[in-house]
Protein backbone atom coordinates (compact mmCIF):
# COMPACT_ATOMS: atom_id res chain seq x y z
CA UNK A 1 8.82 30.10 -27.01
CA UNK A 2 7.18 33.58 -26.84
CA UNK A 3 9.80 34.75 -24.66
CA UNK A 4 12.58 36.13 -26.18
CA UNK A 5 16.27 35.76 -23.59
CA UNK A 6 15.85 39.24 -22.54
CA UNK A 7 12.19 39.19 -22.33
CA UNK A 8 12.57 36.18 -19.98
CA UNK A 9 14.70 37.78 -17.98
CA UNK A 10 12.85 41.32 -17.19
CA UNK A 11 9.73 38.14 -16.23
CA UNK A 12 11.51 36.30 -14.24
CA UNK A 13 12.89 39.15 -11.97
CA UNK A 14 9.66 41.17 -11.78
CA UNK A 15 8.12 38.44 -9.72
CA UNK A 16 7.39 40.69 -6.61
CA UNK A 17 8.56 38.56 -3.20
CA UNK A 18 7.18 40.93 -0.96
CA UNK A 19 3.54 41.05 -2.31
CA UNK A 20 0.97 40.38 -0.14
CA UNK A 21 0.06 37.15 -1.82
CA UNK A 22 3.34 35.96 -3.69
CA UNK A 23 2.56 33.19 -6.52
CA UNK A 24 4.53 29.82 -4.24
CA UNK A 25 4.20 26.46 -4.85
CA UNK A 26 0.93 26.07 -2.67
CA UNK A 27 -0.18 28.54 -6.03
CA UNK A 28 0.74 26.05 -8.46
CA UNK A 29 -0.84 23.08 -6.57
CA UNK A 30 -4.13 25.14 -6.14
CA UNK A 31 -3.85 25.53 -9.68
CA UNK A 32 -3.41 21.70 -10.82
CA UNK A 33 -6.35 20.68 -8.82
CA UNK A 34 -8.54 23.53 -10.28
CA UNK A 35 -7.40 21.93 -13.64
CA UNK A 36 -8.40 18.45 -12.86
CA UNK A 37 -5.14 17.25 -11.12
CA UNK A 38 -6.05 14.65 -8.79
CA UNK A 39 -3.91 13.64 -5.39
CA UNK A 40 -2.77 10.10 -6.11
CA UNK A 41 -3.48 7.67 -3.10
CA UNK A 42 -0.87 5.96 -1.61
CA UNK A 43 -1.09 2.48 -0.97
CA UNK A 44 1.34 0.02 0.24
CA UNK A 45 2.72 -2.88 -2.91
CA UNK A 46 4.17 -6.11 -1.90
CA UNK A 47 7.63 -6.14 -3.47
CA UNK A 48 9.34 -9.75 -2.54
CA UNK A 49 12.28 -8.49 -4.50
CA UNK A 50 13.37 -5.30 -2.93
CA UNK A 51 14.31 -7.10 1.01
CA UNK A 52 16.48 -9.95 0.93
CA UNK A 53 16.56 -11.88 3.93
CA UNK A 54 20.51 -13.10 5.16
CA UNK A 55 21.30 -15.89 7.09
CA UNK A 56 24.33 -17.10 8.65
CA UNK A 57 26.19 -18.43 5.56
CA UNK A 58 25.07 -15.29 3.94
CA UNK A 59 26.83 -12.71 6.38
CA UNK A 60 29.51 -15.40 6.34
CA UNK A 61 29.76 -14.60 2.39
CA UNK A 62 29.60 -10.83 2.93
CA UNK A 63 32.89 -9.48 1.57
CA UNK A 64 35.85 -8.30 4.62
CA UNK A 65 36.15 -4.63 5.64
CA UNK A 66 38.84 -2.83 3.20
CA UNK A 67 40.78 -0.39 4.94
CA UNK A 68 42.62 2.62 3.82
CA UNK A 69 44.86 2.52 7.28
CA UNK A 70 44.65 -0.70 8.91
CA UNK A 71 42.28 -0.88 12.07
CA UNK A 72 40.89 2.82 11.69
CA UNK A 73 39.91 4.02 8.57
CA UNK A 74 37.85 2.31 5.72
CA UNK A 75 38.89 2.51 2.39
CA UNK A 76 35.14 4.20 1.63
CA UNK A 77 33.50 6.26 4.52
CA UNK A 78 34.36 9.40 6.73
CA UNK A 79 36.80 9.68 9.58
CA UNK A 80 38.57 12.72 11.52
CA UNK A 81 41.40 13.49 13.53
CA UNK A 82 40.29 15.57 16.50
CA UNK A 83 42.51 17.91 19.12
CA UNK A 84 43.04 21.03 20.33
CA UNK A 85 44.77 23.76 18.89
CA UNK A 86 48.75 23.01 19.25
CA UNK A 87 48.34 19.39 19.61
CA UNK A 88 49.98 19.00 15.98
CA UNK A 89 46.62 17.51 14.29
CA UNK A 90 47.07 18.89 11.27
CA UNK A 91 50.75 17.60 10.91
CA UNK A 92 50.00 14.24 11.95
CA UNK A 93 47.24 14.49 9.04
CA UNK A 94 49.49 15.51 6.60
CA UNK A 95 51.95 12.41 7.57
CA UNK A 96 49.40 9.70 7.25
CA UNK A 97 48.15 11.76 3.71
CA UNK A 98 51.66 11.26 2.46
CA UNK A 99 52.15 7.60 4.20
CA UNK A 100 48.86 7.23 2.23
CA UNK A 101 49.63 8.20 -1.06
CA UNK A 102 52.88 6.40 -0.58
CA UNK A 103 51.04 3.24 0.12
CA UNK A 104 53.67 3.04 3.61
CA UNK A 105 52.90 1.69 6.54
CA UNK A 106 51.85 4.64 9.21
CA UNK A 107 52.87 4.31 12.90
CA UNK A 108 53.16 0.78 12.17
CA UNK A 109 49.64 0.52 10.60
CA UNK A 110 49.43 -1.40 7.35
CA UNK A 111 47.98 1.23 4.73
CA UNK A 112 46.69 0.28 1.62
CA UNK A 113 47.92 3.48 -1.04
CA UNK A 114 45.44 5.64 -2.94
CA UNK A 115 45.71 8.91 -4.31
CA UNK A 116 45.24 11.74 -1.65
CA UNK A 117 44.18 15.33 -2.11
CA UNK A 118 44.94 17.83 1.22
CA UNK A 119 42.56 20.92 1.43
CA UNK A 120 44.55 23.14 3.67
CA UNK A 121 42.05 26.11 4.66
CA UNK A 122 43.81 26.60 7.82
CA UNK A 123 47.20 27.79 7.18
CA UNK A 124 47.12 27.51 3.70
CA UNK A 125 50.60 30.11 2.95
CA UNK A 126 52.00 27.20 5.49
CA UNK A 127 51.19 24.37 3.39
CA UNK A 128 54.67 24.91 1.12
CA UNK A 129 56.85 24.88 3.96
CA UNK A 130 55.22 22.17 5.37
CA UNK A 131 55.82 20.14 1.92
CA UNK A 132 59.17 21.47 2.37
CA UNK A 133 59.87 20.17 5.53
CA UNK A 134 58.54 16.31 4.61
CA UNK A 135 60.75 16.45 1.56
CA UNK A 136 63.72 17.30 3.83
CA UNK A 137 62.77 14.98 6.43
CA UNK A 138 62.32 12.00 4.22
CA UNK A 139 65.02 12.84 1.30
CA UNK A 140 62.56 12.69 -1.19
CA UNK A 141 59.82 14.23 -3.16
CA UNK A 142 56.06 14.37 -1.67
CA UNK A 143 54.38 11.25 -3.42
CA UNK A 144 52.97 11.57 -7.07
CA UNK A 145 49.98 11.15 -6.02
CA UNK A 146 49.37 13.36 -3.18
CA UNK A 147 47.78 16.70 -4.31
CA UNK A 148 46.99 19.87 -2.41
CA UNK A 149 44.01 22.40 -3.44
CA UNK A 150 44.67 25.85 -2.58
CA UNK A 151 41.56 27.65 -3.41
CA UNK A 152 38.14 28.11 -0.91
CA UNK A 153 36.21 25.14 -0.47
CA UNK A 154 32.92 25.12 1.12
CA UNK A 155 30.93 21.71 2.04
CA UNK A 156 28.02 23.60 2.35
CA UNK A 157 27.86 25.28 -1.42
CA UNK A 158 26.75 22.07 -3.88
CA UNK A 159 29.01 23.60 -6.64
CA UNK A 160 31.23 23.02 -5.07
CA UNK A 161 30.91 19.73 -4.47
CA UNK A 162 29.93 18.79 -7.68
CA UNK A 163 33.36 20.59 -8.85
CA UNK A 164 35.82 18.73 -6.36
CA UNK A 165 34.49 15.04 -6.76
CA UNK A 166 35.08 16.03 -10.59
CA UNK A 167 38.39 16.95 -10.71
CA UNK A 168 39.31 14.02 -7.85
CA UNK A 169 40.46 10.51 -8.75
CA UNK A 170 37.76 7.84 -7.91
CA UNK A 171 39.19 6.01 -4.69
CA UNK A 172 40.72 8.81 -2.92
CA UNK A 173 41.41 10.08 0.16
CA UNK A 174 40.24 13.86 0.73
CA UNK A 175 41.92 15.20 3.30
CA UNK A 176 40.24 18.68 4.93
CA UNK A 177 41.82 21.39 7.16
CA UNK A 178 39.81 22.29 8.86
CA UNK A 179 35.90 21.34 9.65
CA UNK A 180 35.32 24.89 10.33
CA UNK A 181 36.83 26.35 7.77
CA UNK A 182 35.19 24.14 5.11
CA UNK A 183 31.67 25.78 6.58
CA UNK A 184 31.96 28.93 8.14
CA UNK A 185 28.95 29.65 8.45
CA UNK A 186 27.41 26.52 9.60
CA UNK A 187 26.48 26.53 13.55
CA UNK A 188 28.24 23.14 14.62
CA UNK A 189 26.06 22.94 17.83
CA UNK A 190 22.80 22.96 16.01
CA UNK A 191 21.82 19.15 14.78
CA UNK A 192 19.52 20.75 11.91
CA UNK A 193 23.08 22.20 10.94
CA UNK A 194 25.47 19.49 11.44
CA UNK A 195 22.69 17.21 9.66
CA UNK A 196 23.47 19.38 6.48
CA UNK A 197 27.96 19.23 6.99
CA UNK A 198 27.20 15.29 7.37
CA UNK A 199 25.18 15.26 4.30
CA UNK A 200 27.23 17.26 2.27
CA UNK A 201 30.39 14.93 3.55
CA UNK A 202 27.84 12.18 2.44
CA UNK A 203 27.73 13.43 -1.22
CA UNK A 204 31.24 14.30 -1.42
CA UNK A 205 32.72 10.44 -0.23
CA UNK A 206 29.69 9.15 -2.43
CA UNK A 207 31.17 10.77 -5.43
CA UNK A 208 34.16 10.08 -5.38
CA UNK A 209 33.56 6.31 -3.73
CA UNK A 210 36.65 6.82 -1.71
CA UNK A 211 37.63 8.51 1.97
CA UNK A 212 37.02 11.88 3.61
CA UNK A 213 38.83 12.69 6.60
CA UNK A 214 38.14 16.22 8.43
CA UNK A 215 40.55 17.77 10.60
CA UNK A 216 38.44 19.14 14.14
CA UNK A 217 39.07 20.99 16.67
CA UNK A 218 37.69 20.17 20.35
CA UNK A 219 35.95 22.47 22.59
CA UNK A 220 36.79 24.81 25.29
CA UNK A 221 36.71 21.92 27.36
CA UNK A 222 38.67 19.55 25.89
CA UNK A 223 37.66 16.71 28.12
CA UNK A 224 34.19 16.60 26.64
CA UNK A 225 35.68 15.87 22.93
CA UNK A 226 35.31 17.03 19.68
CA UNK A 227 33.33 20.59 19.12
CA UNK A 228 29.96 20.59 18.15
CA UNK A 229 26.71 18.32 18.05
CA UNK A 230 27.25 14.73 18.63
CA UNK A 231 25.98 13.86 15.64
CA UNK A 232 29.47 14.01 13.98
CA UNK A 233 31.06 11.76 16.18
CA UNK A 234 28.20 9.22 15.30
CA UNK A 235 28.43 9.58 11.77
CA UNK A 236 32.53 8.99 11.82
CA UNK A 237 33.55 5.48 10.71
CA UNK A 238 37.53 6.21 12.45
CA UNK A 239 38.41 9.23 14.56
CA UNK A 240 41.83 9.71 15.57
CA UNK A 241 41.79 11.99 19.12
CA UNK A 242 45.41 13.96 19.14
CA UNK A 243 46.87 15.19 23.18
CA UNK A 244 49.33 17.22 24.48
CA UNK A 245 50.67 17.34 27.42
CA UNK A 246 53.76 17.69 29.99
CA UNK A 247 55.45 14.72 28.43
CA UNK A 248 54.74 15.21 24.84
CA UNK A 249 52.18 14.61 22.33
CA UNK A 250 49.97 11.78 21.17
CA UNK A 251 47.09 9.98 18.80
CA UNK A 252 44.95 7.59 19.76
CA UNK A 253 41.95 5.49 18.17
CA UNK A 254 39.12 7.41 19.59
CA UNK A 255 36.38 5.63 17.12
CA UNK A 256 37.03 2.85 15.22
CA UNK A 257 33.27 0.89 14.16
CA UNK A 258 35.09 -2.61 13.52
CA UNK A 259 38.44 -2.71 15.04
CA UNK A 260 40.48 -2.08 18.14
CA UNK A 261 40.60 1.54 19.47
CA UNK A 262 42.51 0.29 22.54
CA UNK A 263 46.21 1.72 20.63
CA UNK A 264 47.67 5.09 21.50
CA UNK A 265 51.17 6.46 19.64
CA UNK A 266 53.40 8.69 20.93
CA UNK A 267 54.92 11.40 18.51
CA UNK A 268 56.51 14.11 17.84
CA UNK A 269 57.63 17.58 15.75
CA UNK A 270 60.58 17.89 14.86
CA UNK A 271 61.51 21.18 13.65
CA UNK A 272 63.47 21.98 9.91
CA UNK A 273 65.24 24.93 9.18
CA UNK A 274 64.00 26.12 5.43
CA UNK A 275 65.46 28.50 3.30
CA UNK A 276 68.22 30.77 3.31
CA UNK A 277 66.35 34.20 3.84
CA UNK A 278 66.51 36.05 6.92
CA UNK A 279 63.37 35.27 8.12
CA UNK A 280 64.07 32.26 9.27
CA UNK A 281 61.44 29.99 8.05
CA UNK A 282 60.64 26.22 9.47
CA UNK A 283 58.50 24.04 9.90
CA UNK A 284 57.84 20.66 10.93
CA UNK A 285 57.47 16.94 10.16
CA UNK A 286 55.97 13.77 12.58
CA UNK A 287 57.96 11.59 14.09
CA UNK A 288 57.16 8.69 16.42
CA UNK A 289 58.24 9.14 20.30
CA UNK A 290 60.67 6.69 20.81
CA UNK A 291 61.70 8.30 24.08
CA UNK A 292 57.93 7.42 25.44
CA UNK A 293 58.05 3.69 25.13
CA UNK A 294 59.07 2.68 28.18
CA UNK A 295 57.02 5.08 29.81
CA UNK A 296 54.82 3.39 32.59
CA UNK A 297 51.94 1.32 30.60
CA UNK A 298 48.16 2.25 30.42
CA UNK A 299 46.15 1.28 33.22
CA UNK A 300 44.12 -1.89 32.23
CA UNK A 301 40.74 -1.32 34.05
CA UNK A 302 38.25 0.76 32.22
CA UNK A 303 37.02 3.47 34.10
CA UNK A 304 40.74 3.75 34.67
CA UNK A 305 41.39 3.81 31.38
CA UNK A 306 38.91 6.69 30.78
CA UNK A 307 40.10 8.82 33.69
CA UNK A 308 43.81 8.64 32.13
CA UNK A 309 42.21 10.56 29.28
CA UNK A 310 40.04 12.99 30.82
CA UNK A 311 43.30 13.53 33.74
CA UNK A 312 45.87 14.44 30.37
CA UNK A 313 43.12 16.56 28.35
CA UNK A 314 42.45 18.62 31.24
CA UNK A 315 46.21 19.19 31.86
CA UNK A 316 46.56 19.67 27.95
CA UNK A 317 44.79 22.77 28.61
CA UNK A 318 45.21 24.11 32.35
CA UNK A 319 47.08 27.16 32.65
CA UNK A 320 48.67 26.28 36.36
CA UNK A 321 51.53 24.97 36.53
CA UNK A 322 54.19 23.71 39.31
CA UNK A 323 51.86 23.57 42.20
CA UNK A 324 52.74 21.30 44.92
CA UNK A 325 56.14 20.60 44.21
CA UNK A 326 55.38 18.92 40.76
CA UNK A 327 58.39 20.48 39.39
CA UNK A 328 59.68 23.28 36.69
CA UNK A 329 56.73 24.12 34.31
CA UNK A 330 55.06 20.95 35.00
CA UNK A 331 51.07 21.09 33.84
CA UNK A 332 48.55 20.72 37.21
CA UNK A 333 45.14 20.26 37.58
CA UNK A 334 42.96 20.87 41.01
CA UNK A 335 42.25 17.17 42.39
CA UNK A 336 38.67 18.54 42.86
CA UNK A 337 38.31 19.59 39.14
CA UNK A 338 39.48 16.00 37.93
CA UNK A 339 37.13 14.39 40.15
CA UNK A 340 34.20 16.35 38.56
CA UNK A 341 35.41 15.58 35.33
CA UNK A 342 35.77 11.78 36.21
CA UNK A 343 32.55 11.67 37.85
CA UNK A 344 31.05 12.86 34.64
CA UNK A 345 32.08 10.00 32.87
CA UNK A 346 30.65 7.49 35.51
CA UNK A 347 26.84 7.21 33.56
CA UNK A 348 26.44 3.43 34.75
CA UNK A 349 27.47 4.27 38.27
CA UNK A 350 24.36 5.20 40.55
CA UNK A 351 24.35 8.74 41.08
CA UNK A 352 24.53 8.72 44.65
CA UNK A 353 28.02 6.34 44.09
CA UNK A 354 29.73 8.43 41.61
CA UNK A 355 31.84 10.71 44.00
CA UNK A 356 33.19 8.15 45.83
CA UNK A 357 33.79 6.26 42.73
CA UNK A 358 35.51 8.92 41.36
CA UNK A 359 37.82 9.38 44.59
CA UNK A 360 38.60 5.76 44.64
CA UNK A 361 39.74 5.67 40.51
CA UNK A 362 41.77 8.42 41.45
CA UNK A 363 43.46 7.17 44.37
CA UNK A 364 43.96 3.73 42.72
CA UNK A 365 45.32 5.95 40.09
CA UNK A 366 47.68 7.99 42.18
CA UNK A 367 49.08 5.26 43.94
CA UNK A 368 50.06 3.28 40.79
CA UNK A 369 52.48 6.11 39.81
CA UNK A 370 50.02 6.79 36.56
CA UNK A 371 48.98 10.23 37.98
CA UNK A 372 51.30 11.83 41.07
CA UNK A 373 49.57 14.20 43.52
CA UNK A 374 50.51 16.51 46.39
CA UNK A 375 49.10 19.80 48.68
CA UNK A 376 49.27 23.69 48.38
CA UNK A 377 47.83 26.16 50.09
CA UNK A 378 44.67 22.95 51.33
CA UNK A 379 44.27 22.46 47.66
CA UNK A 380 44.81 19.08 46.23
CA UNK A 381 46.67 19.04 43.11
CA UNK A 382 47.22 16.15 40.07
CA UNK A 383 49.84 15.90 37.60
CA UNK A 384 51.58 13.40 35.19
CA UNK A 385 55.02 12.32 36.79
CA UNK A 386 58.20 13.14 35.13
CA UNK A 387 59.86 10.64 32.94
């Protein structure tokens, strides 16, 4: 009380930070014990009470997942769709957003509808056209309850936190474009500072007792998965993993903790003409691939399975192209480069096994039709065979 406002304020900012010997907290604690504080001792309490012990009928009795899209995402927890730049991530986010707050099934997903609020920090003078475009595409206005936010939103400043699960509807779905974006100036490689994105994600979905879904970008080498310290892909309840390649694009379940992620989608942009200016704006909308389904199925083995995947990231991002008679503008990959990749994937595989292991899955591979190969110049090259 002897401090009048002002008077507290000319205090509080003449404390000196650079003095010698600052007044900290190991001050104040000197201080208590000079004044008769005493260090309480720890000691550990029975407490029957706080551990309950389940048996069978009572993990029988434990209530069913709920999930916001069938099979990958829980109605409460954190999830991701993951791909490199061009694969069309962010529209297939916006899709599922809208199927979402429509409460319509999604790629043939069942989806249980809640409201949904899109943070587009990537992009954001795009995000009109894109509403745009889904209005055109589906002859209708974007759900009432599907809400974008347009200002800066970072997961690493608490007020802002505090302010978004305010103004969001308990339940929802919080959609954000991009990971990076949402903490610039957090260095994803470091697990001290993913631990504090995952925590902050943690408060956020806590909050609001609903969904938050991050759109991420992969690394330089897309083969190796989403950027940053594997902590994030730990911490994900659903990830969605979004390709490109010479025959198109396409999502797959990359993480999903209690259902199937053996389900893979083809899709597809599809460009709209908006406005009548002379700039000629568009933009696009998702569609599903029928033109893929009778494409060759996935090979059943796993290590197969896995080299399919590493084979059409690489290619998703090589810059050769028509080598070996593969045709017109058709993505390649050296042979040699593949099998290093695949090899890389073979952890249970003695390491004095792997090559060969690798050669064979490729060859088994190859001569399947999955993956077509061929010579130029004594370099083997791979590629995904035309339609």
């Amino acid at each position: 009380d002897r401090y009048t406002e002002d008077g507290f304020e000319d205090a509080w900012y003449s404390y000196n930070s650079d003095c010698k010997k600052p007044v900290g907290v190991g001050s104040l604690y000197k201080r208590a014990k000079e004044l008769g504080w005493v260090e309480p001792h720890h000691s550990v309490v029975t407490n029957k009470s706080r551990y309950k012990l389940l048996g069978s009928a009572d993990i029988h009795a434990l209530p069913q997942v709920k999930y916001r899209v069938k099979e990958i995402f829980p109605e409460q927890g954190f999830g991701a769709f993951i791909g490199p730049s061009g694969s069309g991530k962010s529209f297939l986010a916006f899709d599922m957003g809208a199927a979402v707050a429509q409460g319509k099934d999604w790629f043939g997903c069942r989806v249980t509808q809640a409201p949904v609020v899109y943070i587009p920090l990537e992009g954001e003078s795009g995000i009109k056209k894109r509403v745009e475009a889904w209005e055109k595409a589906n002859s209708q206005p974007i759900p009432p309850e599907m809400y974008m936010v347009m200002q800066p939103f970072k997961l690493t400043d608490l007020c802002d936190i505090s302010d978004m699960a305010t103004a969001v509807p308990k339940g929802s779905t919080i959609i954000i474009d991009t990971l990076n974006r949402a903490a610039p100036a957090i260095d994803e490689n470091s697990s001290s500072d993913m631990g504090l994105i995952l925590e902050s994600i943690k408060l956020l979905q806590q909050a609001i007792q609903g969904l938050i879904i991050i759109v991420h970008h992969t690394g330089k080498d897309a083969s190796k998965g989403a950027r940053g310290h594997s902590s994030l892909i730990a911490a994900l309840d659903g990830a969605i993993e979004v390709e490109r390649n010479a025959n198109g694009r396409s999502w797959s379940i990359g993480k999903s903790k209690d259902g199937s992620d053996d389900v893979t989608k083809a899709f597809k942009l599809v460009v709209h003409e908006l406005g009548n200016d002379s700039d000629g704006d568009t933009s696009c909308t998702v569609e599903l691939d029928s033109g893929q389904i009778f494409q060759k199925a996935e090979p059943a083995g796993k290590d197969q399975k896995v080299t399919m995947k590493v084979a059409k990231q690489l290619l998703s991002s090589s810059t050769s192209f028509s080598k070996a008679e593969s045709g017109p503008q058709t993505s390649c990959v050296k042979a040699e480069d593949l099998i290093t990749a695949i090899v890389n994937t073979l952890a249970t595989t003695p390491k004095n096994k792997r090559n060969n292991r690798a050669r064979t899955i490729l060859k088994g591979l190859c001569d399947s039709s999955h993956l077509a190969s061929g010579i130029e110049n004594d370099d083997g090259w791979v590629w995904l065979p035309t339609k």
